[in-house]
C-alpha atoms as a PDB file:
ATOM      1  CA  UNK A   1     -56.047 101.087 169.122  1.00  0.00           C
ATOM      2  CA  UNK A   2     -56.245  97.912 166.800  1.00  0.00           C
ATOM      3  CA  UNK A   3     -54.862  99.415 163.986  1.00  0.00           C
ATOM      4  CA  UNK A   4     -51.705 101.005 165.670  1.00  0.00           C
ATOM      5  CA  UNK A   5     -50.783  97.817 167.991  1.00  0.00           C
ATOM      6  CA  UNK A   6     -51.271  94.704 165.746  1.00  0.00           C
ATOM      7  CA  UNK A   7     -50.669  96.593 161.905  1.00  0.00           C
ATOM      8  CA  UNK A   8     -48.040  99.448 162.922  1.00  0.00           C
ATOM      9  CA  UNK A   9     -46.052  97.514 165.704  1.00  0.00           C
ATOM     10  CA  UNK A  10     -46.394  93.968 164.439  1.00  0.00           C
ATOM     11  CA  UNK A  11     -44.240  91.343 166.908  1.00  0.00           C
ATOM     12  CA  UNK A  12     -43.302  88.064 164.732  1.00  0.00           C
ATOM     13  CA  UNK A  13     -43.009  86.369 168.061  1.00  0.00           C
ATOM     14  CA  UNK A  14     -47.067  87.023 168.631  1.00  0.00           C
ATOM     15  CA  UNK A  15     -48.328  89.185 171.435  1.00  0.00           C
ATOM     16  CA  UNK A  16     -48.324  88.566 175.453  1.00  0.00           C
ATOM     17  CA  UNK A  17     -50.750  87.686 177.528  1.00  0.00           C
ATOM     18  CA  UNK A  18     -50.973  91.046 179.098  1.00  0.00           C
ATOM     19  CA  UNK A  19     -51.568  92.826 175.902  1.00  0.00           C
ATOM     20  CA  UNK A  20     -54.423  90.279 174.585  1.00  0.00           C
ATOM     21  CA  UNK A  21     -55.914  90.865 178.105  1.00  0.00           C
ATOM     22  CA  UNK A  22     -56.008  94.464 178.089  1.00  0.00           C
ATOM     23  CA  UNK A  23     -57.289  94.036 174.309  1.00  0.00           C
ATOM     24  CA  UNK A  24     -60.407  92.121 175.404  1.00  0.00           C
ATOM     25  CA  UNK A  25     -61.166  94.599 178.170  1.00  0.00           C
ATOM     26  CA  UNK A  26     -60.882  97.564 175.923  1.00  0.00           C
ATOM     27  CA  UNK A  27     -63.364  95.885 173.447  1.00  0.00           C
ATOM     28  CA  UNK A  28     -65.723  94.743 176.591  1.00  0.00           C
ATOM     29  CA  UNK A  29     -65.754  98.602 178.277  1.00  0.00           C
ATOM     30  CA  UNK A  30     -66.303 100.053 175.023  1.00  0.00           C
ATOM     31  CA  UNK A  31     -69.211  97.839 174.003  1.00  0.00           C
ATOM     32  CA  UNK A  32     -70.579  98.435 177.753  1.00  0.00           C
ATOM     33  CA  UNK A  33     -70.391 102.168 177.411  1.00  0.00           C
ATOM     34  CA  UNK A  34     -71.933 102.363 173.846  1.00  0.00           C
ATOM     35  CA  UNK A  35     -74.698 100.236 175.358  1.00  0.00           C
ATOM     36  CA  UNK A  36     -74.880 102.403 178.260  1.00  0.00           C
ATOM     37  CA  UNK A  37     -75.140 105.630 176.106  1.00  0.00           C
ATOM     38  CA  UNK A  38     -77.989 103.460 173.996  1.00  0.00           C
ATOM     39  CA  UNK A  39     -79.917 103.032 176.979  1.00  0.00           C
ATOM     40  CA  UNK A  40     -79.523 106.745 178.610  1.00  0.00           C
ATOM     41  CA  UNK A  41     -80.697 108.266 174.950  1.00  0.00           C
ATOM     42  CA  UNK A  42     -83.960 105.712 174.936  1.00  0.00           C
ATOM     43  CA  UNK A  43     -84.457 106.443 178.884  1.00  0.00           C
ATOM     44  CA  UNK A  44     -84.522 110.774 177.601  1.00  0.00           C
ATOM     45  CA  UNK A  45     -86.578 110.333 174.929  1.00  0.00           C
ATOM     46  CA  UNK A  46     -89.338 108.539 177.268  1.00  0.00           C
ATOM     47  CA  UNK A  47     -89.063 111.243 179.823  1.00  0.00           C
ATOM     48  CA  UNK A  48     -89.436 113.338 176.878  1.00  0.00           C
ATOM     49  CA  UNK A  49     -92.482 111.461 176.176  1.00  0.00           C
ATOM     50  CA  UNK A  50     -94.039 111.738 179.833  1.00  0.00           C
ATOM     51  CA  UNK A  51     -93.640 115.686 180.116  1.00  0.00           C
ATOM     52  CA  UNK A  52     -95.367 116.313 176.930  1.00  0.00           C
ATOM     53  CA  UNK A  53     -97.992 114.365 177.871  1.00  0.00           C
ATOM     54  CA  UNK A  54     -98.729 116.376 180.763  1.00  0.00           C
ATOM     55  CA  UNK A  55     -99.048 119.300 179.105  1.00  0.00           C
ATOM     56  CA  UNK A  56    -101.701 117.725 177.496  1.00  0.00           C
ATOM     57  CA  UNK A  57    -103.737 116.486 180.341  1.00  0.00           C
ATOM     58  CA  UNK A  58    -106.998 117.717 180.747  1.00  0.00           C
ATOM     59  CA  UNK A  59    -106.311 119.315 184.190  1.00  0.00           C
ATOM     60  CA  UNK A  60    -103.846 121.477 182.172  1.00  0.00           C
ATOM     61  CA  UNK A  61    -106.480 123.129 179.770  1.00  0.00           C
ATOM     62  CA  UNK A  62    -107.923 126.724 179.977  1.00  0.00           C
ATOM     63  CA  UNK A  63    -110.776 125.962 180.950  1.00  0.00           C
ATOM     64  CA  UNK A  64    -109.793 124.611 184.323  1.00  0.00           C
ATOM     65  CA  UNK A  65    -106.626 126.798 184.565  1.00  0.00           C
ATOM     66  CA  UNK A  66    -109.738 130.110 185.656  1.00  0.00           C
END
């Protein structure tokens, strides 16, 4: 997106309001949404954590599975 507006279809005049606007919102979403993702992966790998724990609760073993 950065690349093609402000190296490809450079403006001498500068850029409008509108454009810098939408700029800043595309940068804020797409840091939300990485940060999002971040927090979905560390939220699996804890629920992750919690199931293999009960398979290694005590109530769980052979013993008490008769």
């Amino acid at each position: 997106m950065y690349i093609t507006r402000f190296e490809f279809f450079m403006d001498a005049r500068g850029y409008t309001l509108e454009w810098a606007e939408f700029l800043r919102m595309h940068a804020v979403i797409s840091i939300a949404l990485h940060a999002v993702s971040l927090y979905l992966v560390v939220f699996m790998a804890f629920i992750r954590l919690m199931a293999l724990d009960v398979g290694q609760s005590k109530w769980m073993m052979p013993k008490r599975a008769r």
